[in-house]
PDB file of N, CA and C in Angstrom:
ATOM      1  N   UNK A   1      31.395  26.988   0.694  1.00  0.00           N
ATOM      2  CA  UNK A   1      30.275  26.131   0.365  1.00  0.00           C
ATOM      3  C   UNK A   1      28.972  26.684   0.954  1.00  0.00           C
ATOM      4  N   UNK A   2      28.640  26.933   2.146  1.00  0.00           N
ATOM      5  CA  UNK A   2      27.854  27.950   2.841  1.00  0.00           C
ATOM      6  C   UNK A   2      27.355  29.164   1.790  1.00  0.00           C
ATOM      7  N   UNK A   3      27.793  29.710   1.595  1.00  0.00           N
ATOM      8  CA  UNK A   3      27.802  31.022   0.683  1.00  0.00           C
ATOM      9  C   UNK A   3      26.953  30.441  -0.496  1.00  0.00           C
ATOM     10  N   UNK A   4      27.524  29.749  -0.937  1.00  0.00           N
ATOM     11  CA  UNK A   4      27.086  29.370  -2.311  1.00  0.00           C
ATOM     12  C   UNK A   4      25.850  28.660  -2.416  1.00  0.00           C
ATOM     13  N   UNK A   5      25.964  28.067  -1.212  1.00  0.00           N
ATOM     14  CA  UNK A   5      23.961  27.481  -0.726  1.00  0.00           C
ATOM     15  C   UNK A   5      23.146  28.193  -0.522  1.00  0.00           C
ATOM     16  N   UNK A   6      23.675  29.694   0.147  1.00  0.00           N
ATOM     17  CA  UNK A   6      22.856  30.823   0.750  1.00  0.00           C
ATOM     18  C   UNK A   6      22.572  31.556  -0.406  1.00  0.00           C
ATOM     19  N   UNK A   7      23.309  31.666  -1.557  1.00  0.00           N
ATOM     20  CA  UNK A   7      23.401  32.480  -3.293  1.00  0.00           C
ATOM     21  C   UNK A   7      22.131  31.762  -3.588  1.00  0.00           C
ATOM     22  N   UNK A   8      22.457  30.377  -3.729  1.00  0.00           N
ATOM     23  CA  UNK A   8      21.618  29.788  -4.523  1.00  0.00           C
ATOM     24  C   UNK A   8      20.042  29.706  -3.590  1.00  0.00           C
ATOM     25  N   UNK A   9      20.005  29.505  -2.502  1.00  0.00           N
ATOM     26  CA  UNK A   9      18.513  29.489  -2.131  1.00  0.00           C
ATOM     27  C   UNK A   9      17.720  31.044  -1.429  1.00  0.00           C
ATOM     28  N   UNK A  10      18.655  32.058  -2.041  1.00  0.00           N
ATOM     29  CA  UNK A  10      18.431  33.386  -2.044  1.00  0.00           C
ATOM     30  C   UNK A  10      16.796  33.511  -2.679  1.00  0.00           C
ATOM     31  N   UNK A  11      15.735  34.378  -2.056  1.00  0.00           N
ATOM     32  CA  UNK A  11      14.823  35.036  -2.278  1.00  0.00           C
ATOM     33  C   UNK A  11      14.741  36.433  -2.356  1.00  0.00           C
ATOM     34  N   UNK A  12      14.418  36.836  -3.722  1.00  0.00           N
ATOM     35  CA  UNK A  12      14.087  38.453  -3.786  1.00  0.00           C
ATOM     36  C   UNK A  12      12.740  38.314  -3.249  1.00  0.00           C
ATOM     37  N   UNK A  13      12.605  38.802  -1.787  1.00  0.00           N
ATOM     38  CA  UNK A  13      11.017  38.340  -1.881  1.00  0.00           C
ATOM     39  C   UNK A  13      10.012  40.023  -2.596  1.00  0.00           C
ATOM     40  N   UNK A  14      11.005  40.959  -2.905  1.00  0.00           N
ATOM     41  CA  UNK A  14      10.135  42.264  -2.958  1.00  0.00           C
ATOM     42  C   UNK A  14       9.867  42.424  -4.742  1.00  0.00           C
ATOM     43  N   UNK A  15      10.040  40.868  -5.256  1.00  0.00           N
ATOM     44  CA  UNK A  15       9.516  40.809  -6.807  1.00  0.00           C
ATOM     45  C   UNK A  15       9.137  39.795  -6.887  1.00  0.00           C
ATOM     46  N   UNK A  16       8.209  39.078  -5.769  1.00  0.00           N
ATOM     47  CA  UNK A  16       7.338  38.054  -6.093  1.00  0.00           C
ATOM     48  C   UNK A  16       6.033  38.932  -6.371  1.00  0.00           C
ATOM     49  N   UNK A  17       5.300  38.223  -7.580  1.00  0.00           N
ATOM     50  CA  UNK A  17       4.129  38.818  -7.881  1.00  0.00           C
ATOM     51  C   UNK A  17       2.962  38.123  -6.963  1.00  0.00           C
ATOM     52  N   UNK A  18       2.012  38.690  -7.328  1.00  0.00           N
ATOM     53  CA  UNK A  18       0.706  38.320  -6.854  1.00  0.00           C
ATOM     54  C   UNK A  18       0.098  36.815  -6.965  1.00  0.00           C
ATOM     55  N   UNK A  19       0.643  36.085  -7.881  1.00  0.00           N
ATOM     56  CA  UNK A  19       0.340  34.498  -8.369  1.00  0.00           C
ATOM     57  C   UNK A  19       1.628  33.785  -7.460  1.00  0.00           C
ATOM     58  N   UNK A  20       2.429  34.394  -7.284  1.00  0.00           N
ATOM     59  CA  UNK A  20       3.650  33.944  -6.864  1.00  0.00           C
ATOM     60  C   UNK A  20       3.564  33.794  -5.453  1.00  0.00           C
ATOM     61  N   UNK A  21       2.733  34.677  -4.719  1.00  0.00           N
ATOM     62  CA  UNK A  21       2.418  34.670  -3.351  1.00  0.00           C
ATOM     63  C   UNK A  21       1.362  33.596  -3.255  1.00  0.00           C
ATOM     64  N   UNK A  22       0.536  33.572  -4.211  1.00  0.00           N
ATOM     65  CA  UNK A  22      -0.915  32.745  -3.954  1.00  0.00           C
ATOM     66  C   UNK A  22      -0.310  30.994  -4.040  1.00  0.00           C
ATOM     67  N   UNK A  23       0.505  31.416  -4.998  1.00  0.00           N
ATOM     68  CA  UNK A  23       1.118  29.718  -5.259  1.00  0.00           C
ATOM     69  C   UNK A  23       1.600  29.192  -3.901  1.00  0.00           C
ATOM     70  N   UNK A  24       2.483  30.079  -3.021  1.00  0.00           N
ATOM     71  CA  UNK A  24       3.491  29.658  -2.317  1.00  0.00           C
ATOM     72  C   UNK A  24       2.255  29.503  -1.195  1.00  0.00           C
ATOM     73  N   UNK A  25       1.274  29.987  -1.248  1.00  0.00           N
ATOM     74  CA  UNK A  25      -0.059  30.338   0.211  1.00  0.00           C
ATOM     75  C   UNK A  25      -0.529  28.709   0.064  1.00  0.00           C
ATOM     76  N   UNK A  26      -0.878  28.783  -1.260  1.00  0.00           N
ATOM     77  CA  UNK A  26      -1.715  27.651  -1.804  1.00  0.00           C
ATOM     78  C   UNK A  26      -0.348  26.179  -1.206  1.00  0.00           C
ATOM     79  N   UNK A  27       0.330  26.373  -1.959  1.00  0.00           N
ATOM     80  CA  UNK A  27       1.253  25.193  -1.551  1.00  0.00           C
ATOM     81  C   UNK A  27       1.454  24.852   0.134  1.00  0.00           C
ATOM     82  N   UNK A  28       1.587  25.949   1.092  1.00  0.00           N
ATOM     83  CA  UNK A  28       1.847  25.802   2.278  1.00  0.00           C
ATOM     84  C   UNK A  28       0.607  25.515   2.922  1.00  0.00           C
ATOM     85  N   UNK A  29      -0.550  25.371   2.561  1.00  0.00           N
ATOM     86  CA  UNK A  29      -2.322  25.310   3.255  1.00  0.00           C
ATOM     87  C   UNK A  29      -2.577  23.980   2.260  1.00  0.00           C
ATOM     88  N   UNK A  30      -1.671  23.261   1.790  1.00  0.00           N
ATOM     89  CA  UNK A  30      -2.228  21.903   1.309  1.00  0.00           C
ATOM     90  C   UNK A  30      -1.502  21.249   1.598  1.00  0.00           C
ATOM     91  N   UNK A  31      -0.244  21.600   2.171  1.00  0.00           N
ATOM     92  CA  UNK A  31       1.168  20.144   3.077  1.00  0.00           C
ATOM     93  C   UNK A  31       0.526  20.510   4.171  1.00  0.00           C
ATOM     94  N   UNK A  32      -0.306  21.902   4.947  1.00  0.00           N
ATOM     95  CA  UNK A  32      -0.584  21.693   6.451  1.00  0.00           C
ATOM     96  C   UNK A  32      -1.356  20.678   6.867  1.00  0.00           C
ATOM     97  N   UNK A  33      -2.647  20.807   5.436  1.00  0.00           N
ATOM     98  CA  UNK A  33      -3.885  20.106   5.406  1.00  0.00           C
ATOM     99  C   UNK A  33      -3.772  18.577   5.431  1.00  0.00           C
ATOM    100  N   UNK A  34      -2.406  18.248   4.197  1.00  0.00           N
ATOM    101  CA  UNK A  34      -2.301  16.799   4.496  1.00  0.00           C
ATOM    102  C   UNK A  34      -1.893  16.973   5.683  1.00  0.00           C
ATOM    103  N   UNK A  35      -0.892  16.767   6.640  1.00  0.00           N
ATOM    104  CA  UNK A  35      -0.277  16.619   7.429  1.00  0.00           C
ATOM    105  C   UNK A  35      -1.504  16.310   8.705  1.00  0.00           C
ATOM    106  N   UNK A  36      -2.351  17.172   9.006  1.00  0.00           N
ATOM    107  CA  UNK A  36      -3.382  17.178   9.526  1.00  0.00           C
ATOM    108  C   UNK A  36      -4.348  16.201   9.230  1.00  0.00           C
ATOM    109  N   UNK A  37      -4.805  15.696   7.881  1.00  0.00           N
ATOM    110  CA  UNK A  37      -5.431  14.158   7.620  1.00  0.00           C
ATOM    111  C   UNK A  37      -4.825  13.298   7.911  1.00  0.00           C
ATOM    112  N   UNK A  38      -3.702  13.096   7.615  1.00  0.00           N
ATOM    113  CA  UNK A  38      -2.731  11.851   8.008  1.00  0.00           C
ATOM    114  C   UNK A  38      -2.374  11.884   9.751  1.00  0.00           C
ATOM    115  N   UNK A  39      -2.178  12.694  10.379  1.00  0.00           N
ATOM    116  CA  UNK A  39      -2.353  12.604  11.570  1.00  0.00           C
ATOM    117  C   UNK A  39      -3.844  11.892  12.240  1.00  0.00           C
ATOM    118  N   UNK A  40      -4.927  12.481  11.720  1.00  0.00           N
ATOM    119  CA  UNK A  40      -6.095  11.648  12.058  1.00  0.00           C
ATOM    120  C   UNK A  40      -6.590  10.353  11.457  1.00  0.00           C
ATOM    121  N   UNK A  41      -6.341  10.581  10.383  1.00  0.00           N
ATOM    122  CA  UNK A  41      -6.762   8.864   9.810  1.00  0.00           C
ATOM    123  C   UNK A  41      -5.275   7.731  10.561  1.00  0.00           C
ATOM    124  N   UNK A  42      -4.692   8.354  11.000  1.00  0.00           N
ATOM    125  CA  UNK A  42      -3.413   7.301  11.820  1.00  0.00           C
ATOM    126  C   UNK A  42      -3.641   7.265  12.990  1.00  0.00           C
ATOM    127  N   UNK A  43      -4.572   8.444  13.450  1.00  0.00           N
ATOM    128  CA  UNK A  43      -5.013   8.345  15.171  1.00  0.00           C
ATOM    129  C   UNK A  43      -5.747   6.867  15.129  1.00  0.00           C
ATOM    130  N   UNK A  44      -4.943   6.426  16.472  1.00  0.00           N
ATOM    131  CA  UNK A  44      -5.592   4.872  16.517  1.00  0.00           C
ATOM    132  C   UNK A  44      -6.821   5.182  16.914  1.00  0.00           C
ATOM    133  N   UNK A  45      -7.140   6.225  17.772  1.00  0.00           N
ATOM    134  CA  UNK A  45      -8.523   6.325  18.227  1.00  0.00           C
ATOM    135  C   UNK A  45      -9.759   6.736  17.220  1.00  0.00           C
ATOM    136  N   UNK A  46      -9.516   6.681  16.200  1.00  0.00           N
ATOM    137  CA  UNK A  46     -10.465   6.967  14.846  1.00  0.00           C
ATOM    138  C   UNK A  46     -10.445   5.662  13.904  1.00  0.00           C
ATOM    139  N   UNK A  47      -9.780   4.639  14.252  1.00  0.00           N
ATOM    140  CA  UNK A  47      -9.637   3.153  13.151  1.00  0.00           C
ATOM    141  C   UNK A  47     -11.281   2.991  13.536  1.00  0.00           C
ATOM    142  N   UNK A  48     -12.099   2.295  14.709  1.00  0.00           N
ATOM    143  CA  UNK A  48     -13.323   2.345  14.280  1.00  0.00           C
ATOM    144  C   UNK A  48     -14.120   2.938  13.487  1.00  0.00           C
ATOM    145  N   UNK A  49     -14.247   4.419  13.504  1.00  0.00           N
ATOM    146  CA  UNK A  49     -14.672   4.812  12.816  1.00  0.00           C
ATOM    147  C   UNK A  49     -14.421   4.756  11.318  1.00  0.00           C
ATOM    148  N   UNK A  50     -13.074   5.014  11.191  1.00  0.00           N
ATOM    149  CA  UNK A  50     -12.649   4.943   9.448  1.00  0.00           C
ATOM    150  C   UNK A  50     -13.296   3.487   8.877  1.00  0.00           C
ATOM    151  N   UNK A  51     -12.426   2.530   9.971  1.00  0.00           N
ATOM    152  CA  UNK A  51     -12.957   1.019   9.657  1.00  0.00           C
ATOM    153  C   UNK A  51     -14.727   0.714   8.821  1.00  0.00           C
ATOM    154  N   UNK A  52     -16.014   1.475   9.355  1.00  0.00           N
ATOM    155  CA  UNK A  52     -16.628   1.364   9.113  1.00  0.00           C
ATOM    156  C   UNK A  52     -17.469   1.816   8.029  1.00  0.00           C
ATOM    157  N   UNK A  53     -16.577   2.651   7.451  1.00  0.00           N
ATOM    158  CA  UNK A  53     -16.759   3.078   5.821  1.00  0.00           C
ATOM    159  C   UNK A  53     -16.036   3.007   5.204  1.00  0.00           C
ATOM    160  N   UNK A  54     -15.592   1.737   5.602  1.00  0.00           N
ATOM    161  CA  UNK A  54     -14.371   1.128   4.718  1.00  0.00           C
ATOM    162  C   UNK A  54     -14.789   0.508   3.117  1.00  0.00           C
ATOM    163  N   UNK A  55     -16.135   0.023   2.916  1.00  0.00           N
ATOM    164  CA  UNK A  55     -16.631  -0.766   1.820  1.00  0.00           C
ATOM    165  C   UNK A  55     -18.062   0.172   1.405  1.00  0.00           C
ATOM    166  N   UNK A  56     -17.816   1.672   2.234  1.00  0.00           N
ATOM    167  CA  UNK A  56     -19.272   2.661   1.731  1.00  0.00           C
ATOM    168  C   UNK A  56     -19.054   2.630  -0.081  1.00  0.00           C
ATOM    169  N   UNK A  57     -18.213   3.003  -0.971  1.00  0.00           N
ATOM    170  CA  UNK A  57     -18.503   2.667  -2.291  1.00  0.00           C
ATOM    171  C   UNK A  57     -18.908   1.343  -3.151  1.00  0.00           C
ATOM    172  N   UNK A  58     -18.533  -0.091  -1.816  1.00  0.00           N
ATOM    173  CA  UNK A  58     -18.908  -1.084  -3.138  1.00  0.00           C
ATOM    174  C   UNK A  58     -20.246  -1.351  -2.701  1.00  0.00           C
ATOM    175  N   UNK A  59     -20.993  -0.547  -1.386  1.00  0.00           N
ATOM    176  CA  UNK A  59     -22.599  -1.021  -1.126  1.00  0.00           C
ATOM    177  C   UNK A  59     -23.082  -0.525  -1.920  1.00  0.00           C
ATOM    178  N   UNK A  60     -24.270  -1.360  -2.798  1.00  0.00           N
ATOM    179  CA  UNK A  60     -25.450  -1.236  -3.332  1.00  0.00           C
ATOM    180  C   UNK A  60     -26.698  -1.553  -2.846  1.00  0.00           C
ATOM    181  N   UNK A  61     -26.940  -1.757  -1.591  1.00  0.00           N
ATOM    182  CA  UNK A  61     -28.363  -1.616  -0.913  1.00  0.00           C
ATOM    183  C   UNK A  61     -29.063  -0.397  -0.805  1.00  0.00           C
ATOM    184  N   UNK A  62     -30.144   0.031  -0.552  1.00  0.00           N
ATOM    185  CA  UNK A  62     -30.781   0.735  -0.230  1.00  0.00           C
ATOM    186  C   UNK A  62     -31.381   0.927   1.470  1.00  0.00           C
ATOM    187  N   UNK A  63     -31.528   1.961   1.936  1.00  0.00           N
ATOM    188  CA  UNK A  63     -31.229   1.947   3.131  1.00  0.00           C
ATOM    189  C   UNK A  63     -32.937   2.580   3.315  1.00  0.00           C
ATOM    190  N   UNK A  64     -33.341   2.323   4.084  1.00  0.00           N
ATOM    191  CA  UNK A  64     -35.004   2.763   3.929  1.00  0.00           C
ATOM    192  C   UNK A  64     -35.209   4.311   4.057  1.00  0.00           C
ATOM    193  N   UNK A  65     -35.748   5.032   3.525  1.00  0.00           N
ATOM    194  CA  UNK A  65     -36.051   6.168   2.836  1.00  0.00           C
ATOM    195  C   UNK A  65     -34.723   7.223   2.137  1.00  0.00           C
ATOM    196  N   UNK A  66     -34.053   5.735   1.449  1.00  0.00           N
ATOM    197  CA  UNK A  66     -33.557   6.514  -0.029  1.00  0.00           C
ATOM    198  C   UNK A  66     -34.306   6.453  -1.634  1.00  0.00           C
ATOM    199  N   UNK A  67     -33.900   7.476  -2.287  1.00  0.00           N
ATOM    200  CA  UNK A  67     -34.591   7.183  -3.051  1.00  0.00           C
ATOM    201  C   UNK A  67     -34.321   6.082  -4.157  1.00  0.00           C
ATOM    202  N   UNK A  68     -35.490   5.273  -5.030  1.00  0.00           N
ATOM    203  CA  UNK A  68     -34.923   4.399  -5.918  1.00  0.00           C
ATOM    204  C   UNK A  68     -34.166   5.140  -7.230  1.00  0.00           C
ATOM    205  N   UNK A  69     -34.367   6.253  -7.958  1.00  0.00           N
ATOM    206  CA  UNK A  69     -34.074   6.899  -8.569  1.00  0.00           C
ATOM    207  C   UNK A  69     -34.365   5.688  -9.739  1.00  0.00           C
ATOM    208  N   UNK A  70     -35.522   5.784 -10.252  1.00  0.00           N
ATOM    209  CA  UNK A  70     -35.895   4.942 -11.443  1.00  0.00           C
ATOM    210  C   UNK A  70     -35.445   3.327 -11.320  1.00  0.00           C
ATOM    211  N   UNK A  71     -34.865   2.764 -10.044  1.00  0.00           N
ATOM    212  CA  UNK A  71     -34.293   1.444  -9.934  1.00  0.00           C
ATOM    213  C   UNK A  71     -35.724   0.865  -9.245  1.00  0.00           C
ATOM    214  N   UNK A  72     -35.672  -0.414  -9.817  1.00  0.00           N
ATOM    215  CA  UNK A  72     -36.744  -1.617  -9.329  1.00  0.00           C
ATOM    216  C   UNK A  72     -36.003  -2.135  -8.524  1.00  0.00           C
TER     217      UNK A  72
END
């Protein structure tokens, strides 16, 4: 049974192409990256902060020297 796990999750790694390397680069630098957000947005010591741009998309005020951009 061993054997047959080791067959099957066998790598030729000396005929991976050039997309094949970038994929596997790309895939391993975006589970690090989450892993690394989710560690900080779970750090309890950052809930204030997150907490407070918690509702930054549903504000519609203007904050003094933004622009109106054609709004009255």
């Amino acid at each position: 049974m061993i054997d047959s796990l080791r067959e099957h999750f066998a790598t030729d790694w000396a005929s991976l192409t050039l997309i094949d390397w970038f994929g596997m680069l790309a895939a391993v630098s975006l589970a690090i990256l989450m892993f690394i957000l989710y560690v900080y947005v779970f750090a309890p010591g950052n809930k204030e902060k997150l907490e407070s741009h918690r509702d930054l998309v549903l504000k519609d005020d203007l904050t003094d020297g933004e622009n109106n951009h054609g709004r009255n």
